[in-house]
C-alpha atoms as a PDB file:
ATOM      1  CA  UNK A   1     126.812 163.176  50.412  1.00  0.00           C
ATOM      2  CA  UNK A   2     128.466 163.553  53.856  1.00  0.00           C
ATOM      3  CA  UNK A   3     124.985 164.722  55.181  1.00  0.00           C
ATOM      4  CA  UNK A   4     123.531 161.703  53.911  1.00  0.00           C
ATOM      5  CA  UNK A   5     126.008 159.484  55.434  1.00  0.00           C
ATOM      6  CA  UNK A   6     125.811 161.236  59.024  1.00  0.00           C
ATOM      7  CA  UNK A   7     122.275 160.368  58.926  1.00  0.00           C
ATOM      8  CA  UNK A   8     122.533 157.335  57.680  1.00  0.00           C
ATOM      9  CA  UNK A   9     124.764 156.087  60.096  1.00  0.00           C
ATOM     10  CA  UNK A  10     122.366 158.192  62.817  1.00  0.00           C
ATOM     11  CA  UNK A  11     119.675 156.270  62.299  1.00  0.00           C
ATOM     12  CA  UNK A  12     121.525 152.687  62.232  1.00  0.00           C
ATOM     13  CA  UNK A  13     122.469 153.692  65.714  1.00  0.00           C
ATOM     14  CA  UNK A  14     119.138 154.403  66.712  1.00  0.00           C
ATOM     15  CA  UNK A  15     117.840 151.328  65.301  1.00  0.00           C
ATOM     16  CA  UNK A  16     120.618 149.255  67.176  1.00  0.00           C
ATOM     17  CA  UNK A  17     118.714 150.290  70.528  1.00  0.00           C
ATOM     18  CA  UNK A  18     115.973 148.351  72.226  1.00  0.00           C
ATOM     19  CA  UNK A  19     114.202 149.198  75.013  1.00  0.00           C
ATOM     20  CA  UNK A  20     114.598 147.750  78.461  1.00  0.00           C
ATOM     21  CA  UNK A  21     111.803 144.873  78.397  1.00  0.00           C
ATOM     22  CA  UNK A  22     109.940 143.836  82.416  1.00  0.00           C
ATOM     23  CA  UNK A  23     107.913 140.869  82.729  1.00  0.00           C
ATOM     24  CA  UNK A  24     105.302 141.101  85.534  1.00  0.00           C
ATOM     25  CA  UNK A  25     104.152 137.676  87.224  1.00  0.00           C
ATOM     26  CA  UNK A  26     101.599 136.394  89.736  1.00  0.00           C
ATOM     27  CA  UNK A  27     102.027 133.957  91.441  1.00  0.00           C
ATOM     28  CA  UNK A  28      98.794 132.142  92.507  1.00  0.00           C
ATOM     29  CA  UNK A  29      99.034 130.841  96.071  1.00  0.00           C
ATOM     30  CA  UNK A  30      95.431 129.028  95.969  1.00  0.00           C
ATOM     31  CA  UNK A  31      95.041 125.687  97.226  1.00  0.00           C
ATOM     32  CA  UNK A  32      95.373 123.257  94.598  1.00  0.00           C
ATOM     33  CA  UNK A  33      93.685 119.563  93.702  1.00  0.00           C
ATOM     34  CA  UNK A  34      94.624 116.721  91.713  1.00  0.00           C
ATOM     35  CA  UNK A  35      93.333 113.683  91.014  1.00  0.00           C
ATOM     36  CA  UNK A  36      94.552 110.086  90.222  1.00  0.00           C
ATOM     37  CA  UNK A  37      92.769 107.443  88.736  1.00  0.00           C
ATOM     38  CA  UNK A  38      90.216 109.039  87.148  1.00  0.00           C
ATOM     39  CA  UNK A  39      88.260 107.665  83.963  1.00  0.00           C
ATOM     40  CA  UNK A  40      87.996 109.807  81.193  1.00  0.00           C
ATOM     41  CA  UNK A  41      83.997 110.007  81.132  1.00  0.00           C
ATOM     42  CA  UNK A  42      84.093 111.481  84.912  1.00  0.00           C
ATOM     43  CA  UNK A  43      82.449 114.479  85.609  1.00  0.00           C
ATOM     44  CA  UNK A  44      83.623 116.771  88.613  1.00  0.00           C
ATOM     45  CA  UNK A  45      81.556 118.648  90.856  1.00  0.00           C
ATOM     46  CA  UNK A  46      82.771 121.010  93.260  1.00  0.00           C
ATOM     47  CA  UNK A  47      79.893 122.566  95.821  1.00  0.00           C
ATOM     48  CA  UNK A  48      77.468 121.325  93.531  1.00  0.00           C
ATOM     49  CA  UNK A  49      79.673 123.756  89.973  1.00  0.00           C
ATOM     50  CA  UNK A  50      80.932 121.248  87.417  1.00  0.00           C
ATOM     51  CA  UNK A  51      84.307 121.534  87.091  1.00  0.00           C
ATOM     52  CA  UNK A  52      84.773 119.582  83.870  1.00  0.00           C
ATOM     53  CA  UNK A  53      86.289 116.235  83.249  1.00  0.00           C
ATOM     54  CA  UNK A  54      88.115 115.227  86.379  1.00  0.00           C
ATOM     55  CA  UNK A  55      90.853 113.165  84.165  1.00  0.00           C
ATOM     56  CA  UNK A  56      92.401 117.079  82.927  1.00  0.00           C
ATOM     57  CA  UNK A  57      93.048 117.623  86.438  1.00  0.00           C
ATOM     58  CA  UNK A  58      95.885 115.028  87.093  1.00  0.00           C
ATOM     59  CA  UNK A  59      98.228 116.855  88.765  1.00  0.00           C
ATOM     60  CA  UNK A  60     100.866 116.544  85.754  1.00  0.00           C
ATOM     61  CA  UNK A  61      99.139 118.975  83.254  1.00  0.00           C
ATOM     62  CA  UNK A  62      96.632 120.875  85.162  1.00  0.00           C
ATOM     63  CA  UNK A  63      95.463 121.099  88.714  1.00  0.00           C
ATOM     64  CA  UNK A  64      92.174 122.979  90.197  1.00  0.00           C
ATOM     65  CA  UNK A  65      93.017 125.736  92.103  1.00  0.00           C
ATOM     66  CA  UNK A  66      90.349 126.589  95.072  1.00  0.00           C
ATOM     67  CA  UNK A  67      89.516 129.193  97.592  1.00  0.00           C
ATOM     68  CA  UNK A  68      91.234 127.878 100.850  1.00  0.00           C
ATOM     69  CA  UNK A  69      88.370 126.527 103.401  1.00  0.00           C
ATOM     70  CA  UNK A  70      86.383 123.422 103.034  1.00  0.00           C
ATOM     71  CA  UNK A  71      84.640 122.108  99.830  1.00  0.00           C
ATOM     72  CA  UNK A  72      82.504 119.421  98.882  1.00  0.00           C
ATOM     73  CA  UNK A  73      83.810 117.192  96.086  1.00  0.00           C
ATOM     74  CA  UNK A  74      82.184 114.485  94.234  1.00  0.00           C
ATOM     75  CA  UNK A  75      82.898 112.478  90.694  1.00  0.00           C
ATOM     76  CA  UNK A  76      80.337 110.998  89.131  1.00  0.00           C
ATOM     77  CA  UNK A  77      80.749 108.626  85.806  1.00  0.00           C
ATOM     78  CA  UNK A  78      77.369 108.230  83.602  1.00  0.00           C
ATOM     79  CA  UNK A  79      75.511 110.288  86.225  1.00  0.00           C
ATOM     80  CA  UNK A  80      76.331 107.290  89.290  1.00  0.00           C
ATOM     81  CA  UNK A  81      77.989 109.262  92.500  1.00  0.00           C
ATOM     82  CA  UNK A  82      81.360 107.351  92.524  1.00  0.00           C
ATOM     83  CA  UNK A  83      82.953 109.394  94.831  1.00  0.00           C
ATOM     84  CA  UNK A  84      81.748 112.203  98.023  1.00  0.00           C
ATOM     85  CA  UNK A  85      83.722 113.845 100.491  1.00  0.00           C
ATOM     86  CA  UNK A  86      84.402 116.987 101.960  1.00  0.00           C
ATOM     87  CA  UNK A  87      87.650 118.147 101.232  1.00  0.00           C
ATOM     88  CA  UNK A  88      89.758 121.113 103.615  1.00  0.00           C
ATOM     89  CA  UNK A  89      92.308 123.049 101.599  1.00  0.00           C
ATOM     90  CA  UNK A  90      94.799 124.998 103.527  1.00  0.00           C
ATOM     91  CA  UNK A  91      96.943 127.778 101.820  1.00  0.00           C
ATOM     92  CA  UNK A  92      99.573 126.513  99.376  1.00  0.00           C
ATOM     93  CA  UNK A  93      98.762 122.991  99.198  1.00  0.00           C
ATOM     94  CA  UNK A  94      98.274 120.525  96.839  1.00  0.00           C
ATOM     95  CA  UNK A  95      96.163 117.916  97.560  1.00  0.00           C
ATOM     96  CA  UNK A  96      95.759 114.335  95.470  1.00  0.00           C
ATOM     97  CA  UNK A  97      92.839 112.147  95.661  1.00  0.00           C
ATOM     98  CA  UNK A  98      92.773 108.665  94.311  1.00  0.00           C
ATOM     99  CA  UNK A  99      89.404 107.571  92.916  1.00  0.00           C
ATOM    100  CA  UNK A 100      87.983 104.304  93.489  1.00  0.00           C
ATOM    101  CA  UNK A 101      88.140 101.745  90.306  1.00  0.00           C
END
């Protein structure tokens, strides 16, 4: 009976230990673009790769993160261009651009 309790009580101490835990993060230092104003059928296009629906990147919920350097970023809403323009993205920035009505 003793036996039993040593070991009983043995393995309720090794079941009160945990193991150290470590969480490993990245932190993502990539340019970054938002948009504001954008309708909700607007495609994006960035160097000619569609991005998506321009509205999910609104700065609030979601940006796009880019390669720093110089890229060429258009909108267009029921295939009409509604917006062109060469955009430079320099490390660590965000950048917001408001789309035309």
């Amino acid at each position: 009976m003793k036996t039993r309790t040593l070991s009983l009580l043995a393995l309720l101490a090794l079941a009160a230990c945990t193991y150290p835990t470590t969480t490993v993060r990245t932190v993502d230092t990539r340019p970054q673009l938002a948009f504001a104003n954008a309708s909700p059928t607007a495609v994006l296009l960035v160097n000619g790769v569609s991005m998506g629906p321009v509205s999910s990147f609104d700065g609030k919920n979601r940006t796009l993160q880019l390669d720093r350097g110089t890229h060429k970023v258009e909108v267009q809403d029921g295939g009409r261009l509604v917006f062109s323009q060469s955009v430079y993205l320099g490390d660590d920035m965000t950048k917001t651009i408001t789309l035309p009505n």
